[in-house]
C-alpha atoms as a PDB file:
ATOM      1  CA  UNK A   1       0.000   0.000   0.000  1.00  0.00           C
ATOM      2  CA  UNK A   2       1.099   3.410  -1.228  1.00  0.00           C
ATOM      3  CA  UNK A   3       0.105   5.220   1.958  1.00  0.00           C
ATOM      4  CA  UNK A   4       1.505   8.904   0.037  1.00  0.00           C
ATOM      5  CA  UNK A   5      -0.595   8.242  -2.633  1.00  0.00           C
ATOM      6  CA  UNK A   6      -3.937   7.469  -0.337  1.00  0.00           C
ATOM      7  CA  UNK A   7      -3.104  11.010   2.072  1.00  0.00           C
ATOM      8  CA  UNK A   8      -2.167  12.808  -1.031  1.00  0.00           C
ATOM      9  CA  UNK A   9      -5.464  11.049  -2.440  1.00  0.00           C
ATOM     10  CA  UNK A  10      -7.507  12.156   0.734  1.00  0.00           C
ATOM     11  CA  UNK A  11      -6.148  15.776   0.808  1.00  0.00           C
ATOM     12  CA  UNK A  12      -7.172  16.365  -2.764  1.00  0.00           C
ATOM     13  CA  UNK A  13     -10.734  15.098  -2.333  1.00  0.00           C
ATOM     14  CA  UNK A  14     -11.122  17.315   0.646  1.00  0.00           C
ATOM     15  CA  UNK A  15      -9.550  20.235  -0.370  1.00  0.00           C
ATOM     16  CA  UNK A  16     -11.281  20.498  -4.071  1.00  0.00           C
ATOM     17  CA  UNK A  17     -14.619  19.850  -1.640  1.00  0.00           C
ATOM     18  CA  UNK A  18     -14.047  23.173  -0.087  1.00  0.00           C
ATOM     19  CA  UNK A  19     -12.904  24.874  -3.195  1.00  0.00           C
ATOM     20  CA  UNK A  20     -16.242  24.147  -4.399  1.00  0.00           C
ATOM     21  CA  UNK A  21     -18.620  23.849  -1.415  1.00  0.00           C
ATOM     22  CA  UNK A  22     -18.072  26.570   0.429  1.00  0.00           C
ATOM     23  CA  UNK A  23     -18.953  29.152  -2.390  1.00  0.00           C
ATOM     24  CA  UNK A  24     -22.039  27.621  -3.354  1.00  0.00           C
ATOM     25  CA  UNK A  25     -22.620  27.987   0.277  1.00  0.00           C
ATOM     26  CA  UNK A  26     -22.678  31.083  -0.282  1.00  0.00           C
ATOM     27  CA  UNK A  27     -25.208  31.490  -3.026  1.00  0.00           C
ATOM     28  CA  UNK A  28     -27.761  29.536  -1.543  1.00  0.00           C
ATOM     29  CA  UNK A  29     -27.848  29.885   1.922  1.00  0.00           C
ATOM     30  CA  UNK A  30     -26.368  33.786   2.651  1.00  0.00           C
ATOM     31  CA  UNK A  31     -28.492  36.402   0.781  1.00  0.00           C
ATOM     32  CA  UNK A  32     -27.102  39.535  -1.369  1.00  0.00           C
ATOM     33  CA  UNK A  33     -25.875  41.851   1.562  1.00  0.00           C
ATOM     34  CA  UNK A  34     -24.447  38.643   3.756  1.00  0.00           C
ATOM     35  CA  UNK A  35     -21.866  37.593   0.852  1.00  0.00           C
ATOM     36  CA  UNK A  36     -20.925  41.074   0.951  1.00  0.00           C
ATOM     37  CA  UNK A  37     -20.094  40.800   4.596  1.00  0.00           C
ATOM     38  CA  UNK A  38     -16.926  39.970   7.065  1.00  0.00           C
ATOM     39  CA  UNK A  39     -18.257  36.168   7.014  1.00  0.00           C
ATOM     40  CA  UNK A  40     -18.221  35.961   3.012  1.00  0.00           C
ATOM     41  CA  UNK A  41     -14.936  37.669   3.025  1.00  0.00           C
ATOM     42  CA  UNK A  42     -13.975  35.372   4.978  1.00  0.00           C
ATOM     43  CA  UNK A  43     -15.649  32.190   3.131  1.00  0.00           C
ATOM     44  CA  UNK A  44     -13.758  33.579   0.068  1.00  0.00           C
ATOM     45  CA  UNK A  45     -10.244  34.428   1.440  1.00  0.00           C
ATOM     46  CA  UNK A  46     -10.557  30.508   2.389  1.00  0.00           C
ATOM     47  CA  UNK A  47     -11.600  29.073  -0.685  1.00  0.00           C
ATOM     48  CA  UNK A  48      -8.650  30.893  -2.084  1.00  0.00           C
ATOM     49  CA  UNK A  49      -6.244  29.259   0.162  1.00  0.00           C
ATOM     50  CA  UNK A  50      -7.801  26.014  -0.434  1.00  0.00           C
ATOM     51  CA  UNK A  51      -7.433  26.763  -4.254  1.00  0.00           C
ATOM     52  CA  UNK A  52      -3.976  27.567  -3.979  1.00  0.00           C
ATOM     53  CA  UNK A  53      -3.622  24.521  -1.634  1.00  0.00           C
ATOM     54  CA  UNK A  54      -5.150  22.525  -4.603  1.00  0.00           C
ATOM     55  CA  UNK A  55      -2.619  23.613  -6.767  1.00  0.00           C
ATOM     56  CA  UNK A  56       0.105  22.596  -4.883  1.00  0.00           C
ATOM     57  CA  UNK A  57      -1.416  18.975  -3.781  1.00  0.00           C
ATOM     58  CA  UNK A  58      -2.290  18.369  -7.995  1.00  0.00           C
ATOM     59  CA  UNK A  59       1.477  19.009  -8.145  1.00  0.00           C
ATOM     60  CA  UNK A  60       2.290  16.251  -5.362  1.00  0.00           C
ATOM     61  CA  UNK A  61      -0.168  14.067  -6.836  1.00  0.00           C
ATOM     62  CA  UNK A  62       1.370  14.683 -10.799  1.00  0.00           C
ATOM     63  CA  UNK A  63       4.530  13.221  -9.624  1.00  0.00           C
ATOM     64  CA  UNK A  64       3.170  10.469  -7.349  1.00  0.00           C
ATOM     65  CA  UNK A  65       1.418   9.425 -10.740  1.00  0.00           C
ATOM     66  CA  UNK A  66       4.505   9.587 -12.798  1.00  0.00           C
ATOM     67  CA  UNK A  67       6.608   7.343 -10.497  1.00  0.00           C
ATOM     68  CA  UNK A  68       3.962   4.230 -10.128  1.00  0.00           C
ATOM     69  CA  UNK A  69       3.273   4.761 -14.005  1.00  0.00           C
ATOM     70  CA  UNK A  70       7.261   4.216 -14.627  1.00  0.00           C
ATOM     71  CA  UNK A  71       8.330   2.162 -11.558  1.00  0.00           C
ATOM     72  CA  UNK A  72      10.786   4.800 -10.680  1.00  0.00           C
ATOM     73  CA  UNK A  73      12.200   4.012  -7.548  1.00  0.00           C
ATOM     74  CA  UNK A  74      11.794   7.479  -6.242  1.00  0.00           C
ATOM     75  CA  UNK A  75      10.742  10.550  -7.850  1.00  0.00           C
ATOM     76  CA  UNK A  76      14.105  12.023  -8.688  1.00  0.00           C
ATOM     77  CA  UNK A  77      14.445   9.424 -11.077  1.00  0.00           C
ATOM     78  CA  UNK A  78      11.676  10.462 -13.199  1.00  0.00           C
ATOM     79  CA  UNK A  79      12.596  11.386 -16.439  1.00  0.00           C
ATOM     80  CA  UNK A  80      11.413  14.948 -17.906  1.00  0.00           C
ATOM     81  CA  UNK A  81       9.370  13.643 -21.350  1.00  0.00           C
ATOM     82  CA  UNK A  82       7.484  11.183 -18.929  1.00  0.00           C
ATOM     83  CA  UNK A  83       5.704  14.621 -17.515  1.00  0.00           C
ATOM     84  CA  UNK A  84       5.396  15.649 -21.184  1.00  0.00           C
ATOM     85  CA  UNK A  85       3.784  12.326 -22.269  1.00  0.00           C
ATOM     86  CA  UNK A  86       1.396  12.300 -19.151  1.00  0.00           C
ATOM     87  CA  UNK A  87      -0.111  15.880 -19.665  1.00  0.00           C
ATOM     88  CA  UNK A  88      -0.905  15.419 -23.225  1.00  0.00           C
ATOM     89  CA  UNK A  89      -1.302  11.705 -23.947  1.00  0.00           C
ATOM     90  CA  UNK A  90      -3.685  10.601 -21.071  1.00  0.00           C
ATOM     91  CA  UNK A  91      -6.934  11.681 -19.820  1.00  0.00           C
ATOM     92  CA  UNK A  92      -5.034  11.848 -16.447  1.00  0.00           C
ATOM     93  CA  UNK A  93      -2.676  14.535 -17.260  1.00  0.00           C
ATOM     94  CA  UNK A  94      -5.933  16.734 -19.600  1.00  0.00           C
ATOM     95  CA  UNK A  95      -7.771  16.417 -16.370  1.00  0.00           C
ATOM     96  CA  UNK A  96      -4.671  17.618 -14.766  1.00  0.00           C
ATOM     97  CA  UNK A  97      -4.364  20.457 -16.676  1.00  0.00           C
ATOM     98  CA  UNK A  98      -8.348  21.399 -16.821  1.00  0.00           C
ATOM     99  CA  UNK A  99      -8.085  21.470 -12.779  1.00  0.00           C
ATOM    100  CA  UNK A 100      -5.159  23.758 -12.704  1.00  0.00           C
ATOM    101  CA  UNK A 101      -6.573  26.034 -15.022  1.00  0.00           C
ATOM    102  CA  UNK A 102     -10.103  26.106 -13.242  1.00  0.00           C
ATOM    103  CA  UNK A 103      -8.089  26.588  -9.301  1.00  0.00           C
ATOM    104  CA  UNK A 104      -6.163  29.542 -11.279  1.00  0.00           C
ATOM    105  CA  UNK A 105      -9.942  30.729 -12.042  1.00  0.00           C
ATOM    106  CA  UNK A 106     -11.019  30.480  -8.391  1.00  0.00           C
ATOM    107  CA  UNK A 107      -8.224  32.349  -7.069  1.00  0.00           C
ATOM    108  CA  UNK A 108      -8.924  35.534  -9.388  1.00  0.00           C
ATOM    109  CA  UNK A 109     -12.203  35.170  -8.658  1.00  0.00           C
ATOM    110  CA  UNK A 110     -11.661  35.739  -5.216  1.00  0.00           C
ATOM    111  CA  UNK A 111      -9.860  38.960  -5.898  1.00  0.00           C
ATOM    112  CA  UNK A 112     -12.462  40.119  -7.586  1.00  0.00           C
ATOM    113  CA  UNK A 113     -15.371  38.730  -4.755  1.00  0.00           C
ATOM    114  CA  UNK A 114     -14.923  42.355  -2.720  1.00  0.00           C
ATOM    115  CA  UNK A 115     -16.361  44.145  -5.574  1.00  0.00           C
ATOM    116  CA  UNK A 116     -18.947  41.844  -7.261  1.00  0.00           C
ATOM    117  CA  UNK A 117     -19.433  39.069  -4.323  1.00  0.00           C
ATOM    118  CA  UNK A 118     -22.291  37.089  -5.792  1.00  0.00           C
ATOM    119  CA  UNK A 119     -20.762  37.230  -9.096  1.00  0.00           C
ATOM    120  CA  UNK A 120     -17.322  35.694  -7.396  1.00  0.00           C
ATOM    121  CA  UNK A 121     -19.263  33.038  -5.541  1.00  0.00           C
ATOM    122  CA  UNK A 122     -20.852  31.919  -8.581  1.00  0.00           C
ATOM    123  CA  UNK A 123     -17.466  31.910 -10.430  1.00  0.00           C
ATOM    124  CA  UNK A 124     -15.438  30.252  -7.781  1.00  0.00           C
ATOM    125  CA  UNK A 125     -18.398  27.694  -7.658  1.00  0.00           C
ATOM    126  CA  UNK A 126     -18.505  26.956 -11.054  1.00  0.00           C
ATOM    127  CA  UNK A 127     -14.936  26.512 -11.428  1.00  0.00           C
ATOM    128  CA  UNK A 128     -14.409  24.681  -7.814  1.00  0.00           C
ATOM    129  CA  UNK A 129     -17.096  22.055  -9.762  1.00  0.00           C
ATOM    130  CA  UNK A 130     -15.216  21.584 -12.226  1.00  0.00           C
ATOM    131  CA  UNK A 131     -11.688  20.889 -10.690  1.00  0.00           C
ATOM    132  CA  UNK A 132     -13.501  18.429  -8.567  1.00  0.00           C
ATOM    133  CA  UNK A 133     -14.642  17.396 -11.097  1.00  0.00           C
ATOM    134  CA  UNK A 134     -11.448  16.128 -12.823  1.00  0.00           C
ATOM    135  CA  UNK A 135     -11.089  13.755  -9.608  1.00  0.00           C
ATOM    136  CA  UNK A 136     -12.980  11.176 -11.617  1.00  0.00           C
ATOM    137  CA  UNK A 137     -10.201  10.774 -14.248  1.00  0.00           C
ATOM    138  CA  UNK A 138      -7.934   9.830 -11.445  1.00  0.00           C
ATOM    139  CA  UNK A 139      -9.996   7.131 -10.446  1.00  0.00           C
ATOM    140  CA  UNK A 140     -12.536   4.109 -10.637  1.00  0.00           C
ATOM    141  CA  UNK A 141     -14.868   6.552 -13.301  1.00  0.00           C
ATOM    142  CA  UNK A 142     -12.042   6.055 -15.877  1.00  0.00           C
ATOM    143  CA  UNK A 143     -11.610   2.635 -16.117  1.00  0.00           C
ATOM    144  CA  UNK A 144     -14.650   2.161 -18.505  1.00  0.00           C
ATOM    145  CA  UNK A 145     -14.805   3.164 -22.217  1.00  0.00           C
ATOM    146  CA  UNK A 146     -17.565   3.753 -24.573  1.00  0.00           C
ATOM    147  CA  UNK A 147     -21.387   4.677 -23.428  1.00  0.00           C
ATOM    148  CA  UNK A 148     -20.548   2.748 -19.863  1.00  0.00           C
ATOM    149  CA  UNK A 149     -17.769   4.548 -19.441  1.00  0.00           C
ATOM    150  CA  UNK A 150     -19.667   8.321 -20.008  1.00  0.00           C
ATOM    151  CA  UNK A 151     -22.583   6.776 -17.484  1.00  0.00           C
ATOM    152  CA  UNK A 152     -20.054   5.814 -15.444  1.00  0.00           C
ATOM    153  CA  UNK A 153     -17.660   9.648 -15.366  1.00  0.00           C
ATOM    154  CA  UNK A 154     -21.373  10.969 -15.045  1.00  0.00           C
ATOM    155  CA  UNK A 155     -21.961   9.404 -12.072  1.00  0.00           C
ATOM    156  CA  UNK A 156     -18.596   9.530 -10.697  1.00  0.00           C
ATOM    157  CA  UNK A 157     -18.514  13.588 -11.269  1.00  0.00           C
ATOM    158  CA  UNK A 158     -22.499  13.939  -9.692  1.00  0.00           C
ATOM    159  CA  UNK A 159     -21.230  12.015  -6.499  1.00  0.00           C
ATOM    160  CA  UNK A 160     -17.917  14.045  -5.903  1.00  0.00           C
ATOM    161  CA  UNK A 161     -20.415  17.571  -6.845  1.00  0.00           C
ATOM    162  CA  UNK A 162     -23.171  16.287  -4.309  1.00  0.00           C
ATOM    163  CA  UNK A 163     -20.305  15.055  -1.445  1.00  0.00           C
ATOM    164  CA  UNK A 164     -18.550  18.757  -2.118  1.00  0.00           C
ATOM    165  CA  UNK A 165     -22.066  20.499  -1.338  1.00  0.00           C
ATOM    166  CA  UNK A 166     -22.316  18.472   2.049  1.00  0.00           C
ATOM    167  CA  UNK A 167     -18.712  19.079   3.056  1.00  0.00           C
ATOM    168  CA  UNK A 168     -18.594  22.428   1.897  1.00  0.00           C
ATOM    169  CA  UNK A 169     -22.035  23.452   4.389  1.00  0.00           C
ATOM    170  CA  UNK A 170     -20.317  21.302   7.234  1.00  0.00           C
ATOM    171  CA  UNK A 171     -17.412  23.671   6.885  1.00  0.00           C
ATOM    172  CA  UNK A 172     -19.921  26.586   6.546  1.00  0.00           C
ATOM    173  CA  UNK A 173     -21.642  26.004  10.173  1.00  0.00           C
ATOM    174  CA  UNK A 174     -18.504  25.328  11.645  1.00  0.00           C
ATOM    175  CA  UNK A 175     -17.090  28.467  10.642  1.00  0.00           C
ATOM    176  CA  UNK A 176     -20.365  30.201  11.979  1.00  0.00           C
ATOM    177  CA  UNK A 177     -20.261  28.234  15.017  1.00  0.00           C
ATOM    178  CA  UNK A 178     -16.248  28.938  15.729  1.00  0.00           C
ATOM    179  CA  UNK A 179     -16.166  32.517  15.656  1.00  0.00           C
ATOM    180  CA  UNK A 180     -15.259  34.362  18.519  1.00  0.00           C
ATOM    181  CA  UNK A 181     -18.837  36.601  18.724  1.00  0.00           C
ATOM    182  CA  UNK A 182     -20.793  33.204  18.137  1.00  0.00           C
ATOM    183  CA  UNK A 183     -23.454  34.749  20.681  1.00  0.00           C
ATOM    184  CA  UNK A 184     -24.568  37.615  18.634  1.00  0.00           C
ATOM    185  CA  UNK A 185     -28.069  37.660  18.056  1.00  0.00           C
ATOM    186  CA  UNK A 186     -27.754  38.449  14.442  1.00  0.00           C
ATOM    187  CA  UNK A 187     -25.367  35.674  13.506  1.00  0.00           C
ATOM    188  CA  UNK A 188     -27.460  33.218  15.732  1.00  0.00           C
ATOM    189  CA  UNK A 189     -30.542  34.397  13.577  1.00  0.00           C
ATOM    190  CA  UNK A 190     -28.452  33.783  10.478  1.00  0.00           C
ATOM    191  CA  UNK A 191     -27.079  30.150  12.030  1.00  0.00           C
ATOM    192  CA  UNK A 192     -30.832  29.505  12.797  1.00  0.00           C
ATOM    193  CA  UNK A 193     -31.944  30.189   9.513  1.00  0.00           C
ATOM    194  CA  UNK A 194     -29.242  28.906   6.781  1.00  0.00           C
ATOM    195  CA  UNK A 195     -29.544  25.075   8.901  1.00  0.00           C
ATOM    196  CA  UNK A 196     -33.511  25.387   8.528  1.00  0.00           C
ATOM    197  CA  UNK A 197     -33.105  26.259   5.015  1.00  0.00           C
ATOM    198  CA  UNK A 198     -30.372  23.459   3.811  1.00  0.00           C
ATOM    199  CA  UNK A 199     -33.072  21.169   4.363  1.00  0.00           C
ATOM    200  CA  UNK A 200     -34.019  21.158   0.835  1.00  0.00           C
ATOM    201  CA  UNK A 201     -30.516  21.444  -0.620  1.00  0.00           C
ATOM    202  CA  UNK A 202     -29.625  18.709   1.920  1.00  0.00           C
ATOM    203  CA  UNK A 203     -32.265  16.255   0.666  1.00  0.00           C
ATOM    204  CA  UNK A 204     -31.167  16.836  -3.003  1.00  0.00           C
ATOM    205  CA  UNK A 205     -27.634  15.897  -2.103  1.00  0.00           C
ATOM    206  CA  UNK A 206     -28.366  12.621  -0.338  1.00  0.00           C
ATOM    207  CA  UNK A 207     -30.648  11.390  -3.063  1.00  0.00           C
ATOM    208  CA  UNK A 208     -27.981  12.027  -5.487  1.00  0.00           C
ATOM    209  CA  UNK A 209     -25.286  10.236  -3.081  1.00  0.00           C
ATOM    210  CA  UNK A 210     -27.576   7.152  -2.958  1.00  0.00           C
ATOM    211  CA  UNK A 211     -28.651   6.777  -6.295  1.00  0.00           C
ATOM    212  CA  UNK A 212     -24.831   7.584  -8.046  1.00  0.00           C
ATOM    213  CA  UNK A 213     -23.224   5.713  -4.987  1.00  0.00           C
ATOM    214  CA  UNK A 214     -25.844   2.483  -6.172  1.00  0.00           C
ATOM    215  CA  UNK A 215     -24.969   3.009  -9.478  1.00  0.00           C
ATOM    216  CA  UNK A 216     -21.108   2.836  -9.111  1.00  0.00           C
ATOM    217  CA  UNK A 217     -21.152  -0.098  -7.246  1.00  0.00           C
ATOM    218  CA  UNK A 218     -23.299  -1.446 -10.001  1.00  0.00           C
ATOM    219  CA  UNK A 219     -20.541  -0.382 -12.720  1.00  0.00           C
ATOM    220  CA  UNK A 220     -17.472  -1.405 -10.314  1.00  0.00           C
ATOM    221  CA  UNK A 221     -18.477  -4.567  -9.175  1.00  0.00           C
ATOM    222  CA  UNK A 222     -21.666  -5.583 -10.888  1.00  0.00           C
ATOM    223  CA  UNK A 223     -24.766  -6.889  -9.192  1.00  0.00           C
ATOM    224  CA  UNK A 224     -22.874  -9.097  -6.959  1.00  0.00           C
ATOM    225  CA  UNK A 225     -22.338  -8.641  -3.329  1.00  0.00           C
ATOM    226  CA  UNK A 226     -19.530 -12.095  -3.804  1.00  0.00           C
ATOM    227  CA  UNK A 227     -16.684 -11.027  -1.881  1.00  0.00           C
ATOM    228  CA  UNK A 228     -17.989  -7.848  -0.338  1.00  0.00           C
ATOM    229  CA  UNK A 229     -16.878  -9.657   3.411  1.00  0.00           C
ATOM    230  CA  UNK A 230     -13.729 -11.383   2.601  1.00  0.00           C
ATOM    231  CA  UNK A 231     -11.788  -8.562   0.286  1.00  0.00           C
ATOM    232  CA  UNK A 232     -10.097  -5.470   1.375  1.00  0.00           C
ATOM    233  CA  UNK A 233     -12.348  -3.417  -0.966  1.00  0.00           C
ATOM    234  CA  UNK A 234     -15.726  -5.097   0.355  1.00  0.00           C
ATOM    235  CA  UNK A 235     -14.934  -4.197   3.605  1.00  0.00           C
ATOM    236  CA  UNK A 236     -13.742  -0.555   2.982  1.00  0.00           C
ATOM    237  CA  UNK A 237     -16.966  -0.064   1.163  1.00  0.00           C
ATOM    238  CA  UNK A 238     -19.090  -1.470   4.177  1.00  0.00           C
ATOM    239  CA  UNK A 239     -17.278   1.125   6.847  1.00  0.00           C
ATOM    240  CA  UNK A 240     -17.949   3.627   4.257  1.00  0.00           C
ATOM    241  CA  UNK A 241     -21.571   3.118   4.523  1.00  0.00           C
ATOM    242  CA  UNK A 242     -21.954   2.435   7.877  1.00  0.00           C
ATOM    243  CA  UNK A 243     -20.421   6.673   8.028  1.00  0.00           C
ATOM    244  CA  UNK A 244     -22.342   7.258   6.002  1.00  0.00           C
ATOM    245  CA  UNK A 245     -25.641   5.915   7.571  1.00  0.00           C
ATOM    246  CA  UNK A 246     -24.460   7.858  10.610  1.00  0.00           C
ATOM    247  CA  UNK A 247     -23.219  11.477   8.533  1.00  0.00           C
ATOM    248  CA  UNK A 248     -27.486  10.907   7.411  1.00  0.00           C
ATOM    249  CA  UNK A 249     -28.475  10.328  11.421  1.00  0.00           C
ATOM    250  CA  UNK A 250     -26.613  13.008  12.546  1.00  0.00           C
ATOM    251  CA  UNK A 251     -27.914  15.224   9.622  1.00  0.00           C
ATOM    252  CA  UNK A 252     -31.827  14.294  10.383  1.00  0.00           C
ATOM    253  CA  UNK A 253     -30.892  15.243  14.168  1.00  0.00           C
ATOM    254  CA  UNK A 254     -29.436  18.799  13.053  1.00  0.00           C
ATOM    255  CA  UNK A 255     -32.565  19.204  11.090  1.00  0.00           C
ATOM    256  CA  UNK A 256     -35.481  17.774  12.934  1.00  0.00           C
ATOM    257  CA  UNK A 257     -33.880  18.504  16.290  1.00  0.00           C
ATOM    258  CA  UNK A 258     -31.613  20.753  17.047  1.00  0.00           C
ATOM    259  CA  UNK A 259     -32.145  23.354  14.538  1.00  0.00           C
ATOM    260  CA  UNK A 260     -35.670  23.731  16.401  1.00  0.00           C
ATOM    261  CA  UNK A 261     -33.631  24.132  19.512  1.00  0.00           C
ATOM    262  CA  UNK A 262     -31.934  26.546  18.465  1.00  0.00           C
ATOM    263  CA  UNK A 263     -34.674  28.725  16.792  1.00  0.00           C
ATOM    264  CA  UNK A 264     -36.320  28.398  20.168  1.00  0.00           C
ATOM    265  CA  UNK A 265     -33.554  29.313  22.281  1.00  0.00           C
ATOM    266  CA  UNK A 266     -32.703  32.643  20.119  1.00  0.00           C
ATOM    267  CA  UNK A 267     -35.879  33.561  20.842  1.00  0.00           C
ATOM    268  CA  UNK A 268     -35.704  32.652  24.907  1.00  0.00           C
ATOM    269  CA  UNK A 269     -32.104  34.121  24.659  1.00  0.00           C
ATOM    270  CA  UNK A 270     -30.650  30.458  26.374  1.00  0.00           C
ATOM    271  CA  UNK A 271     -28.897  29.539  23.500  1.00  0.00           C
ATOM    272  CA  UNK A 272     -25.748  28.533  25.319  1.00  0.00           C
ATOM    273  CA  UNK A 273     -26.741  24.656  25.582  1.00  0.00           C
ATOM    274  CA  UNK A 274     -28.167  24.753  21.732  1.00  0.00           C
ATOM    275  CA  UNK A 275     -25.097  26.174  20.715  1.00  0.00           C
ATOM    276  CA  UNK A 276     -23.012  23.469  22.222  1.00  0.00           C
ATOM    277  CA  UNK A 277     -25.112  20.835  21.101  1.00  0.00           C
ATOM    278  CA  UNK A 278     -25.042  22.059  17.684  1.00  0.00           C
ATOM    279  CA  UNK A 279     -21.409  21.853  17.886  1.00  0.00           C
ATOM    280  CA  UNK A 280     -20.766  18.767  19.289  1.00  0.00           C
ATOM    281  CA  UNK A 281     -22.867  16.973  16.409  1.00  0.00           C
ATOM    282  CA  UNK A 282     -21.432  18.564  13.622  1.00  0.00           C
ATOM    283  CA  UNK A 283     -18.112  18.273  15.094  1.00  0.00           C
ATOM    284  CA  UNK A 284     -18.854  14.072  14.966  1.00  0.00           C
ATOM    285  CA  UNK A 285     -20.652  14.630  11.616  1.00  0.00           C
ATOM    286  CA  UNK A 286     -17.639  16.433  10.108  1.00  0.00           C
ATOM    287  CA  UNK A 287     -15.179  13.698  11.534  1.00  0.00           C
ATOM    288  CA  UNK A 288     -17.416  10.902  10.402  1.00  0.00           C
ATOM    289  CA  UNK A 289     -16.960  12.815   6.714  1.00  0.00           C
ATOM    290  CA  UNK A 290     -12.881  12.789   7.171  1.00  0.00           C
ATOM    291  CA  UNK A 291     -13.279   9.045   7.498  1.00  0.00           C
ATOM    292  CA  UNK A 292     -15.573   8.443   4.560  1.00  0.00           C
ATOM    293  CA  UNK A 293     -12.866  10.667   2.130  1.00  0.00           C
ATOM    294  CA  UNK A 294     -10.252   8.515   3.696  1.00  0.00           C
ATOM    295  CA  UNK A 295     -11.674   5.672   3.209  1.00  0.00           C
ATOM    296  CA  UNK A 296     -12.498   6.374  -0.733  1.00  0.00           C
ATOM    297  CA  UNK A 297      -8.946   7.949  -0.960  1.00  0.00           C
ATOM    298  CA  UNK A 298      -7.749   4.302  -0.064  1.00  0.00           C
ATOM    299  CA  UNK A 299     -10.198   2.376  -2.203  1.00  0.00           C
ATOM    300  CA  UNK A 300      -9.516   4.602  -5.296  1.00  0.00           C
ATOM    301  CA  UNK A 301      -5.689   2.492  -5.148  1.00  0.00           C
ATOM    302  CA  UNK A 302      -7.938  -0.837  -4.579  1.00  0.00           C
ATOM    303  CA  UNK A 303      -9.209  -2.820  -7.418  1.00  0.00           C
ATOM    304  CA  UNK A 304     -12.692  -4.444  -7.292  1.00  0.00           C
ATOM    305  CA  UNK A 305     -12.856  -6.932  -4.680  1.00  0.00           C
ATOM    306  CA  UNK A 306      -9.107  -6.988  -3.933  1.00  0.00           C
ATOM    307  CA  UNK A 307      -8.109  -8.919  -1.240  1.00  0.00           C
END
């Protein structure tokens, strides 16, 4: 096991998450004046740094690529046209090159975010998509050709877009919940609103995890659940959805029950045990998400039902 690869792997998936979800964060839960405001500064200045992050991991990850594609012993002893080859003679290396381009995209639409804030969102969204996006080539959505192998980059691409929007609104609440002045009435209003209203964005993205996650499986393995016990991939894939199950618990309990609780309490003004609450689950819910991208990070280096 190529444990650089996996964290290098892992890194990337979370990293292009935030490049990507915490802008459209921004356009559907904050409204006009909020994006404008210290917290969408903020939510931009990060996505920046995350792009630029990006950047740097796709670098790592260009190399790591290069030396299990030649057998190099290490990377220094990589030969220069083996880059050259990569970038423009494999979807790898185009899907390289896309992502770079769209991170370079995010970053200047940061800049340009203090000005025209919706209009940065949107761009930094758009283009945080589609470096996620590019994930797929790197992975088990390549390894088909032909109409299966579009279905199955489709479905790859909606699942990474749908698992962005979740971690990117985890990150979101987090960054609500860990600032300083978390107390204020207005930004408890705001809190008590944007969970309420991810309700509907929320249900969109687990239907589209289910039904794209059903669907790989289907194209990966077939309809066969031979081996999903005794192989290394099998058993990945069952911690990953027993996560998951609890992500979607801890989710229902944000929504149906503490979300009230907090509504309620801004209104009492004892929103101290709420708050903590609130915390503590997505705190869990957040860590329970760092396992899951682990956890695909390692089965991306697995084939089917490897033991």
């Amino acid at each position: 096991m190529d444990w650089m690869t996996v964290l290098v792997r892992f890194a990337l998936y979370l990293d292009l998450m935030l490049v990507f979800g915490l802008p459209l964060f921004q356009l559907h839960a904050l409204r006009r004046p909020e994006r404008s405001s210290a917290l969408g500064k903020r939510f931009s200045a990060l996505t920046a740094g995350a792009a630029v992050i990006g950047m740097a991991l796709s670098v790592a990850s260009m190399f790591l690529m290069a030396k299990a594609m030649t057998g190099a012993a290490d990377v220094s002893a990589i030969e220069r046209h083996v880059f050259g080859m990569m970038l423009t003679d494999t979807s790898f290396g185009m899907a390289w090159c896309l992502r770079m381009a769209m991170l370079l995209i995010c970053v200047s639409a940061a800049l340009l975010s203090n000005r025209w804030p919706s209009a940065g969102a949107g761009l930094m969204s758009a283009a945080g998509g589609a470096a996620l996006a590019t994930l797929s080539w790197a992975g088990h959505g390549a390894m088909d050709e032909g109409a299966r192998g579009q279905v199955h980059l489709m479905a790859d691409i909606i699942h990474l877009l749908a698992a962005g929007g979740w971690v990117g609104a985890l990150a979101a609440f987090i960054l609500m919940l860990a600032r300083p002045s978390g107390d204020d009435p207005a930004r408890l209003s705001l809190l008590s609103r944007t969970l309420n209203g991810f309700a509907l964005t929320g249900t969109v993205i687990v239907g589209s995890l289910v039904i794209t996650g059903v669907l790989n499986y289907w194209l990966i393995v077939g309809p066969t659940v031979t081996g999903l016990l005794s192989s290394a991939y099998g058993q990945l894939l069952i911690a990953k959805l027993g996560l998951f199950t609890l992500m979607l618990a801890l989710a229902a309990a944000n929504r149906y029950r503490l979300a009230p609780l907090l509504e309620r309490a801004h209104v009492s003004g004892e929103h101290g045990e709420a708050i903590a609450a609130l915390r503590r689950s997505l705190f869990l819910e957040t860590g329970c998400a760092f396992l899951i991208l682990a956890l695909v990070a390692w089965l991306g280096t697995l084939g089917p039902m490897t033991e």
